[in-house]
Protein backbone atom coordinates (compact mmCIF):
# COMPACT_ATOMS: atom_id res chain seq x y z
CA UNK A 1 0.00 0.00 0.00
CA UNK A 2 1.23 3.43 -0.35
CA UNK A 3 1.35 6.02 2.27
CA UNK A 4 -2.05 8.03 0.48
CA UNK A 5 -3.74 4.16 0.41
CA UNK A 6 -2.74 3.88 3.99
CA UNK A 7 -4.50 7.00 4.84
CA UNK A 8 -7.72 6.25 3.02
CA UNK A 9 -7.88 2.69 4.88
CA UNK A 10 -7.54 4.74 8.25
CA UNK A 11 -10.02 7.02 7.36
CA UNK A 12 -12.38 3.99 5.77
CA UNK A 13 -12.06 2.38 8.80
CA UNK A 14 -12.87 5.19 11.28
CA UNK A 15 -15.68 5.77 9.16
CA UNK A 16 -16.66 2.08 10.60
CA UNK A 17 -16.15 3.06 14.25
CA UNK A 18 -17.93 6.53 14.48
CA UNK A 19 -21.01 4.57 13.44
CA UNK A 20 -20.54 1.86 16.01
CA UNK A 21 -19.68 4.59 18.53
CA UNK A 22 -23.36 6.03 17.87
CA UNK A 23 -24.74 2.44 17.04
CA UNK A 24 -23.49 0.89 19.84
CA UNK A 25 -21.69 -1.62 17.09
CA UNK A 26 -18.32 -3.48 17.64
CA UNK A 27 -15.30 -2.28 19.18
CA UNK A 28 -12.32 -0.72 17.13
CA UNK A 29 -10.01 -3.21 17.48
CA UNK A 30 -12.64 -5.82 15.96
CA UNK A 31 -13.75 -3.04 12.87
CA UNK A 32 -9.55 -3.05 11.96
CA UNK A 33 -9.28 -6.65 11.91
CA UNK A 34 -12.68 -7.13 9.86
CA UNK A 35 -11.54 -4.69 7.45
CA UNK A 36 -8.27 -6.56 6.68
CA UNK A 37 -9.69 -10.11 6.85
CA UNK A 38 -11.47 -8.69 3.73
CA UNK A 39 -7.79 -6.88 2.13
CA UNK A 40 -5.53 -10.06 2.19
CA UNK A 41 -3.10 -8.15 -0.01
CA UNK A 42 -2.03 -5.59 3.14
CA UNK A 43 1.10 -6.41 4.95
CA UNK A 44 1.50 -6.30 7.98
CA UNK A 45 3.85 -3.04 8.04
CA UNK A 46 0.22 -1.70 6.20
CA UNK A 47 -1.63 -2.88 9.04
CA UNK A 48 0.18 -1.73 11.45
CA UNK A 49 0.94 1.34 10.04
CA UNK A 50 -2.93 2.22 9.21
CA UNK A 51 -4.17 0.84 13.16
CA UNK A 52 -1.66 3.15 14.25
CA UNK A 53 -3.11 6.14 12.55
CA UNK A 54 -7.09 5.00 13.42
CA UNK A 55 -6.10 4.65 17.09
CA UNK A 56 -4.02 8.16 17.26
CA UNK A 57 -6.86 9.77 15.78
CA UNK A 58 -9.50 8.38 17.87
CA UNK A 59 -7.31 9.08 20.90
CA UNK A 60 -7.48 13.23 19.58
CA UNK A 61 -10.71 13.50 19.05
CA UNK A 62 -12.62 14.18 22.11
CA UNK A 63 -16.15 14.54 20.71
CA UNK A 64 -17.24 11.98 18.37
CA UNK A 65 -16.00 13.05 14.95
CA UNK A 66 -18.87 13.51 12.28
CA UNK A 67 -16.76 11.72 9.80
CA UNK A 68 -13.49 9.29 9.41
CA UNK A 69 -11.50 12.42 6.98
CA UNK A 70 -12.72 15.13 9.86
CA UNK A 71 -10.67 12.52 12.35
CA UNK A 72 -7.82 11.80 10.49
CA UNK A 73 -7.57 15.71 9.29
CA UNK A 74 -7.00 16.80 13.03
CA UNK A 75 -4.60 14.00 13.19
CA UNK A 76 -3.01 15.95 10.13
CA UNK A 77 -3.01 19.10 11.35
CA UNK A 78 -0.19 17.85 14.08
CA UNK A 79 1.34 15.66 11.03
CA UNK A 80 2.81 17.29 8.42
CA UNK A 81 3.78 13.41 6.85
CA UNK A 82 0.40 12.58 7.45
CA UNK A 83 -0.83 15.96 6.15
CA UNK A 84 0.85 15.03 2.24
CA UNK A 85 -0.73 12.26 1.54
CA UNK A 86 -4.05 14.26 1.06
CA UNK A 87 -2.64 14.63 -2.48
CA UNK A 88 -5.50 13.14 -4.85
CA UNK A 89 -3.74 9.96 -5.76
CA UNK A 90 -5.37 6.70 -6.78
CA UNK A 91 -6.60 4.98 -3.99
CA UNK A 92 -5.47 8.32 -1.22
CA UNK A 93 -7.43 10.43 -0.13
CA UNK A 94 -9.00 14.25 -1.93
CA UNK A 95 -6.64 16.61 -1.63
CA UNK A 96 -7.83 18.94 1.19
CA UNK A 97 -10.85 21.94 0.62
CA UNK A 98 -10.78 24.96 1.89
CA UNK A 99 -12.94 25.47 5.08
CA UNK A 100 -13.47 21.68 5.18
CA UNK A 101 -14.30 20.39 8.40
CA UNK A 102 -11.94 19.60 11.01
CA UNK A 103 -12.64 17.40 14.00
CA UNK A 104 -11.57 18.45 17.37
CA UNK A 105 -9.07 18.06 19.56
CA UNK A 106 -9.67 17.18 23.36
CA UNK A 107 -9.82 14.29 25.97
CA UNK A 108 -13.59 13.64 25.76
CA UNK A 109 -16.95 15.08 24.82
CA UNK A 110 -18.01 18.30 26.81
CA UNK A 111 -20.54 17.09 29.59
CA UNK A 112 -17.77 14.05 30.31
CA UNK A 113 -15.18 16.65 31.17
CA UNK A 114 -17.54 18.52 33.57
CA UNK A 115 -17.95 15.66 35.61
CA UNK A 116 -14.52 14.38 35.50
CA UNK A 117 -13.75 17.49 36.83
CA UNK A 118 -16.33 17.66 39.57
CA UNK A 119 -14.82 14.19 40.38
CA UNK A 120 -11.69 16.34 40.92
CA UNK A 121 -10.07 14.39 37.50
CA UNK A 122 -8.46 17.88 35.78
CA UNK A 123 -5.34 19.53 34.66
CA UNK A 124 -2.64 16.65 33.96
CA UNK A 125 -4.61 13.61 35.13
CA UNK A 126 -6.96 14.63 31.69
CA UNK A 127 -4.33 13.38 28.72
CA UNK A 128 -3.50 10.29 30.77
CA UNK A 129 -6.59 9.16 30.16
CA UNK A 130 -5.77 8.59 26.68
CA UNK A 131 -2.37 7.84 27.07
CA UNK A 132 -0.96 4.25 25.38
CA UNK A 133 -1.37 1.73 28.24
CA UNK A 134 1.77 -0.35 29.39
CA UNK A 135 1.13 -4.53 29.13
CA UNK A 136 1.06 -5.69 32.61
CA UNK A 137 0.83 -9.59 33.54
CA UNK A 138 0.11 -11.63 36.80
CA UNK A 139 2.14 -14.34 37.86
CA UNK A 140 0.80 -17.55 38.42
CA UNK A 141 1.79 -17.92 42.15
CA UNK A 142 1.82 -21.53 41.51
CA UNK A 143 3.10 -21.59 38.09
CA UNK A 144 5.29 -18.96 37.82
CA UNK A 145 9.03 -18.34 37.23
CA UNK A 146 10.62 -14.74 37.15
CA UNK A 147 13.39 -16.37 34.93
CA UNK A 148 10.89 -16.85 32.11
CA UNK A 149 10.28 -12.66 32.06
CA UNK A 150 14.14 -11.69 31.68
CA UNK A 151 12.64 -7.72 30.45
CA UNK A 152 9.71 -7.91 32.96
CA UNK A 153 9.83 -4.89 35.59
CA UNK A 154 8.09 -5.47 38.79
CA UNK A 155 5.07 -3.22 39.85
CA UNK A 156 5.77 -1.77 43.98
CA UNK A 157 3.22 -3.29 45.89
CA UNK A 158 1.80 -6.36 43.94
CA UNK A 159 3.98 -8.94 44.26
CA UNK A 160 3.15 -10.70 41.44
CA UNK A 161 2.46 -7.98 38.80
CA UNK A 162 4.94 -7.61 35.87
CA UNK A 163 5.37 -4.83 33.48
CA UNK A 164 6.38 -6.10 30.20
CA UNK A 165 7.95 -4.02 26.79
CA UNK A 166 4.76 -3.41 24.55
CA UNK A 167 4.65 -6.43 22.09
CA UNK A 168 5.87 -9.08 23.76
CA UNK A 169 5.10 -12.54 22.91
CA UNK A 170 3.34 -14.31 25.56
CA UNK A 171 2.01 -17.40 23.67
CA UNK A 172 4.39 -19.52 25.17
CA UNK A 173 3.27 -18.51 28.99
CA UNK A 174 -0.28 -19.76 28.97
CA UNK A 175 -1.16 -21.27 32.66
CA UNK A 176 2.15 -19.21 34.10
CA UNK A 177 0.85 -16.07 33.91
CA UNK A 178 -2.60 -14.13 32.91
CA UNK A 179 -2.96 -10.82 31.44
CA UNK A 180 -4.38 -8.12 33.75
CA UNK A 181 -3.76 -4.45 34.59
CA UNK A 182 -1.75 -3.67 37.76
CA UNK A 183 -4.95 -1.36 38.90
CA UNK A 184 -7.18 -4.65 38.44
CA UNK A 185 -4.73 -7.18 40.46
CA UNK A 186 -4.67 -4.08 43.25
CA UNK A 187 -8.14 -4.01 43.79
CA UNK A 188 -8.38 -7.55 43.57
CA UNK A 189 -6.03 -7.57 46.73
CA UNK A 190 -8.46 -5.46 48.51
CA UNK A 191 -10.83 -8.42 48.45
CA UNK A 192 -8.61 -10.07 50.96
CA UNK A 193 -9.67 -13.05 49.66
CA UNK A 194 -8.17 -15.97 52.39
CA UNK A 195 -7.69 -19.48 51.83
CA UNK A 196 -10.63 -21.49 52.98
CA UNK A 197 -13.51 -18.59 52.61
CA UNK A 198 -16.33 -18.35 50.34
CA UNK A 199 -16.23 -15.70 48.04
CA UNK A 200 -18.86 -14.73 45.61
CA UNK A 201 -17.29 -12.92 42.18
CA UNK A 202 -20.80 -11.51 40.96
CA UNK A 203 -19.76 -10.07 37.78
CA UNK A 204 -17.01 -12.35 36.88
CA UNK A 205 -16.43 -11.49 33.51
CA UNK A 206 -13.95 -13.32 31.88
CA UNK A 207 -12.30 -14.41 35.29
CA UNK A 208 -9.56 -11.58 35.78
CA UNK A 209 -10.51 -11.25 39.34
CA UNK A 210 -11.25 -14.29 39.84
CA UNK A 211 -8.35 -16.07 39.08
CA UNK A 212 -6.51 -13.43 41.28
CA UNK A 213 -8.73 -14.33 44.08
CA UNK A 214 -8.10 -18.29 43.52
CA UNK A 215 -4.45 -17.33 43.71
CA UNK A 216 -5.16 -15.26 47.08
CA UNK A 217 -6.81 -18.22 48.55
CA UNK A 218 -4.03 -20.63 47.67
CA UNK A 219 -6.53 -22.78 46.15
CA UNK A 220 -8.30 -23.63 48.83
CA UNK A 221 -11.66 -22.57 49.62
CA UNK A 222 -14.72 -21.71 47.02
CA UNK A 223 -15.50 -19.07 44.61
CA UNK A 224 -18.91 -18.56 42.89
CA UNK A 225 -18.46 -16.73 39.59
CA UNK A 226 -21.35 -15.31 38.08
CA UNK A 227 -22.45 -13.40 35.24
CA UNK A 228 -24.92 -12.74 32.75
CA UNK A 229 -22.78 -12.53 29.65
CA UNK A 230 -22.25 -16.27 28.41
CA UNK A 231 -19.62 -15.15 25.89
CA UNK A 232 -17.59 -13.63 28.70
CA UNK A 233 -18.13 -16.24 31.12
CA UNK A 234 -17.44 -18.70 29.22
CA UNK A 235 -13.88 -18.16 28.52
CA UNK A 236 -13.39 -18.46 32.51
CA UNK A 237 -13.41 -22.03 32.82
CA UNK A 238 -10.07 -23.43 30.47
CA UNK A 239 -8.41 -20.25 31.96
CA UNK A 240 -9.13 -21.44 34.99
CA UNK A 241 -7.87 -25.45 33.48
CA UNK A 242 -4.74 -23.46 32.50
CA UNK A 243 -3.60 -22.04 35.73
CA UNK A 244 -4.53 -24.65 37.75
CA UNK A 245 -7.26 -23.43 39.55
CA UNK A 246 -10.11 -26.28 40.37
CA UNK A 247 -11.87 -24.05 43.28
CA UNK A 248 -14.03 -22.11 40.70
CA UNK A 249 -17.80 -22.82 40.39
CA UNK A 250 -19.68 -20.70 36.98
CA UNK A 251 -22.42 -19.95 37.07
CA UNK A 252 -24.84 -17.87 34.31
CA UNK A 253 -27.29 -15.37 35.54
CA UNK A 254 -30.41 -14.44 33.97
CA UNK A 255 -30.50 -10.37 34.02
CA UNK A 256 -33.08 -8.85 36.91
CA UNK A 257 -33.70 -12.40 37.74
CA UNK A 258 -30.28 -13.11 39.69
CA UNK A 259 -31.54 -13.58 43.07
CA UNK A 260 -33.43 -16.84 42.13
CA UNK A 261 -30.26 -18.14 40.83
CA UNK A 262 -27.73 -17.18 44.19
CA UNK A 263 -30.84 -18.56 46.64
CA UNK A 264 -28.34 -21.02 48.09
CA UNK A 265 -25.73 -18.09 48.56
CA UNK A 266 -27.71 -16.10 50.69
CA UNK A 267 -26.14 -14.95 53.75
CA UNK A 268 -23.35 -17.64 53.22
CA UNK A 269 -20.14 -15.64 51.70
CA UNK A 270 -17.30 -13.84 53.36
CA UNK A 271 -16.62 -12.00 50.81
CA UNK A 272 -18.83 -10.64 48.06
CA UNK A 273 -16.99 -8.87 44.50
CA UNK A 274 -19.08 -6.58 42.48
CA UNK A 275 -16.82 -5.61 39.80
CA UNK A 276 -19.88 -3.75 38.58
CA UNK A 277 -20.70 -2.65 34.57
CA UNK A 278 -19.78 0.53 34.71
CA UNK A 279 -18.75 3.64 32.34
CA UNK A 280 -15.23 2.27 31.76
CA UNK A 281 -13.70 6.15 31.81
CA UNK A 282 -10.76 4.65 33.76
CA UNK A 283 -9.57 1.91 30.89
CA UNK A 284 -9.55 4.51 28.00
CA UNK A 285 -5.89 4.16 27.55
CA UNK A 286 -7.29 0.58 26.17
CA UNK A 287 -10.48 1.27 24.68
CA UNK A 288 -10.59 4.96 23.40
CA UNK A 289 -13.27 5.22 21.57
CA UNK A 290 -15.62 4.37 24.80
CA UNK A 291 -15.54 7.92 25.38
CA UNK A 292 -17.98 8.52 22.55
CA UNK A 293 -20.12 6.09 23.31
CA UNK A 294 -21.07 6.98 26.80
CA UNK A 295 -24.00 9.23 26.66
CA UNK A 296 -26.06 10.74 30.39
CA UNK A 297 -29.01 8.01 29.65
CA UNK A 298 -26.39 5.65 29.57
CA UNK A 299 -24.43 6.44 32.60
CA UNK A 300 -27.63 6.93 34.64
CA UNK A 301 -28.78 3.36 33.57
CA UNK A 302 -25.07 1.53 34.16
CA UNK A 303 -25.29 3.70 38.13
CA UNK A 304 -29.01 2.32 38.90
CA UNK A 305 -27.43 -1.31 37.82
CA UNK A 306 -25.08 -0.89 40.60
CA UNK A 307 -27.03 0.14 42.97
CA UNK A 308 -28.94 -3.02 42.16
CA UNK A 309 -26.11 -5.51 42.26
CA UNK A 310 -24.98 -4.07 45.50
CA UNK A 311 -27.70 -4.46 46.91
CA UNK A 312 -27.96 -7.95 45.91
CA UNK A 313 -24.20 -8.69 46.71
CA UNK A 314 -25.04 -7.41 50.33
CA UNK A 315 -28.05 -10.61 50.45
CA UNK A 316 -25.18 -12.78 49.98
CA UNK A 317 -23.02 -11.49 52.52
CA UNK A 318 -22.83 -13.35 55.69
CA UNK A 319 -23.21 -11.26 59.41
CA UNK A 320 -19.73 -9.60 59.58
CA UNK A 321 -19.02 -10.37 56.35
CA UNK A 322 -17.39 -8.33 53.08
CA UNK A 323 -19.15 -6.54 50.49
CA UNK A 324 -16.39 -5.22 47.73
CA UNK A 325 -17.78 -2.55 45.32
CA UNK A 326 -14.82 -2.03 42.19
CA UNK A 327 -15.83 0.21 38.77
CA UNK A 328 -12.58 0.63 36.46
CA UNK A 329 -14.51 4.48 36.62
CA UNK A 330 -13.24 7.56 37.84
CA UNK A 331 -16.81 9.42 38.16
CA UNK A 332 -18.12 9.54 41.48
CA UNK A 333 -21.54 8.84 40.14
CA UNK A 334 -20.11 5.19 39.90
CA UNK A 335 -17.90 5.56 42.77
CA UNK A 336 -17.78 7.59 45.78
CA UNK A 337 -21.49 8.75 45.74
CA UNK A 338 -22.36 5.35 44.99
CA UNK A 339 -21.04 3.60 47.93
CA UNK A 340 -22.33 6.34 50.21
CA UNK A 341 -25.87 6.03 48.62
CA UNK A 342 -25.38 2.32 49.71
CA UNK A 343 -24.62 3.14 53.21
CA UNK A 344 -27.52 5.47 53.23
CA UNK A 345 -30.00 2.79 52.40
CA UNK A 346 -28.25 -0.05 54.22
CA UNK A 347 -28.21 1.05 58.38
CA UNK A 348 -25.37 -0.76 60.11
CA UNK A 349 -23.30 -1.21 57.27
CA UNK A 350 -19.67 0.45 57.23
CA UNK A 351 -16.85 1.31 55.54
CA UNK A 352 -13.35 0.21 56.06
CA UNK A 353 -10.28 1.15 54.45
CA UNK A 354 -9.81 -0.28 51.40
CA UNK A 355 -6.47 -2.21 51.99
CA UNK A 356 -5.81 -1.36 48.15
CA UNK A 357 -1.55 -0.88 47.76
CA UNK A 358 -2.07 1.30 45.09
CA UNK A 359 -4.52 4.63 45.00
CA UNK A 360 -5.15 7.39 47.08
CA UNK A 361 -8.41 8.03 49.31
CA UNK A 362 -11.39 9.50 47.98
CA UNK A 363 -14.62 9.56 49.49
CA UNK A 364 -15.42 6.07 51.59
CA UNK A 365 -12.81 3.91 49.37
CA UNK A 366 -9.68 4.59 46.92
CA UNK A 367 -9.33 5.35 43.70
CA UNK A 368 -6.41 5.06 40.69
CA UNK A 369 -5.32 6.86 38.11
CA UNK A 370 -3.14 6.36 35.20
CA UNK A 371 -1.58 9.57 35.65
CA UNK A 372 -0.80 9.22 39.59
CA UNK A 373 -0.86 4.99 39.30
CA UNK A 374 0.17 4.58 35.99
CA UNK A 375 -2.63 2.04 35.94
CA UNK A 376 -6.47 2.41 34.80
CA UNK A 377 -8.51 4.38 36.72
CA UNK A 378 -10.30 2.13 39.47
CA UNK A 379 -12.67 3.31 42.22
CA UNK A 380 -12.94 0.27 45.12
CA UNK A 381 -14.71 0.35 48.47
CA UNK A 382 -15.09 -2.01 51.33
CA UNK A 383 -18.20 -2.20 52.94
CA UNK A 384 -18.44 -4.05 56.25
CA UNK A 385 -22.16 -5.80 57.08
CA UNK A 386 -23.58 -5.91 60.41
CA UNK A 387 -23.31 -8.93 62.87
């Protein structure tokens, strides 16, 4: 391809993810590698070279661009390499119009920044939010060997986090390590998860969290790991195989109906996780174009579904047990002025400290950022039932 083609593919392609932004289509990642399972003939200097320029455009444009060429002229205007290869040729892009629109630059759309801002998120924590995010691992406590990670630097605090050079080749480490932000494996230490307990991960996901528990408890004990998302959940049990984990029981949800399903759970676990759906502002870095899709409708649905799971989580808790409330968010709609809506409708319920080795207090729990952490943003709280 030549450096005009290139640009036309990026702006083709962030054509593709404006209208999943609005759409609520498929991620940007999946859109790039759609739109080259259909171009054979690109390289792989091409593709890399034209998912580099979608992803540094996206990661400018803080409102939702109206079009791909708007995007990837703002990238431009920085670019003056980019900027040439408006030039006409066949398959580039049309050379550039006077007074033709422009996307613009910024972290995210308007009414975001507001409340970032009243969440005290301003000044230089705003471009980290965009930043390029570092590949972190966690070692398999049980697998593990430093020797294998000879360019690995440790994370302070979490033992058995590893930050590895962008690009490395981990196919040969299944079962000895999992992939997983340093902000995720801190919060998942503020579980406390101990061996013999029974823990409850009620949005389990793919099994992050989970398997960081597992590793917490030594693999002794139980964890329930629910969801509603069989994709996601699915992939949990041969990660689980792969790390050795057999203390793991799955189990699928059925959405507003959860409480039927976690009947024999009720007032039974030490610990409860909600790892709640949330806004995702703090794991830009990773999925940039999130910030487009979030709209007020949507954030004031995703905070009335935690409220809900909490206070389901909290029917599962035993007397003197742990409820856990973690939202890779840094809005304190999600976090803060969450948990303290909690405590407002739940008498005799507490917060502790949140035992997290990373963060810094804010409201009744801590939160992370990637400019103080260098992690995503995470918000966790520990809530303490009555006995």
């Amino acid at each position: 391809m030549t450096p005009s083609a290139r640009t036309q593919a990026a702006i083709e392609i962030l054509d593709q993810v404006i209208a999943a932004a609005r759409d609520d289509g498929a991620a940007a990642d999946t859109l790039v590698a759609r739109y080259f399972a259909a171009r054979r003939y690109a390289g792989s200097k091409d593709r890399r070279a034209v998912r580099d320029t979608v992803f540094a455009a996206i990661r400018l444009c803080g409102e939702r661009p109206a079009t791909g060429r708007a995007a990837v002229l703002a990238l431009a205007k920085r670019n003056a390499v980019l900027a040439a290869t408006f030039d006409g040729s066949a398959h580039g892009p049309a050379p550039v119009t006077e007074d033709e629109p422009v996307a613009r630059f910024g972290v995210a759309p308007g009414w975001l920044v507001k409340l970032l801002a009243a969440s005290g998120i301003a000044g230089q924590e705003l471009p980290a939010l965009v930043g390029r995010a570092p590949l972190d691992v966690r070692l398999n406590a049980m697998a593990s060997q430093d020797e294998e990670l000879p360019d690995a630097e440790a994370v302070p605090g979490l033992p058995h986090a590893r930050r590895l050079p962008a690009g490395t080749d981990l196919s040969a480490l299944a079962g000895l390590l999992e992939v997983q932000d340093a902000g995720s494996q801190a919060v998942a230490v503020s579980v406390g998860a101990e061996p013999g307990e029974a823990v409850v991960d009620l949005c389990a996901g793919g099994g992050g969290k989970t398997l960081a528990l597992a590793a917490a408890m030594d693999g002794r004990g139980a964890i329930l790991a629910c969801d509603t998302d069989r994709g996601r959940l699915s992939r949990l049990p041969p990660r689980a195989a792969k790390a050795g984990v057999r203390i793991v029981e799955v189990r699928l949800l059925d959405p507003a109906r959860e409480a039927g399903r976690l009947a024999d759970w009720r007032g039974r676990a030490d610990r409860v996780l909600v790892d709640a759906p949330c806004s995702g502002t703090g794991t830009w870095r990773r999925n940039p174009e999130a910030r487009w899709r979030l709209t007020p409708a949507r954030l004031d649905r995703l905070t009335a579904l935690q409220a809900r799971l909490l206070d389901l989580g909290a029917e599962l808790v035993r007397p003197g047990g742990l409820l856990v409330h973690v939202v890779c968010s840094l809005l304190d709609a999600e976090g803060a002025d969450r948990v303290a809506d909690f405590l407002a409708r739940h008498p005799g319920w507490a917060a502790e400290d949140a035992r997290c080795p990373l963060g810094r207090p804010r409201g009744p729990g801590t939160r992370l950022t990637p400019a103080a952490d260098g992690t995503d943003g995470f918000f966790v709280a520990r809530l303490r039932a009555p006995c």
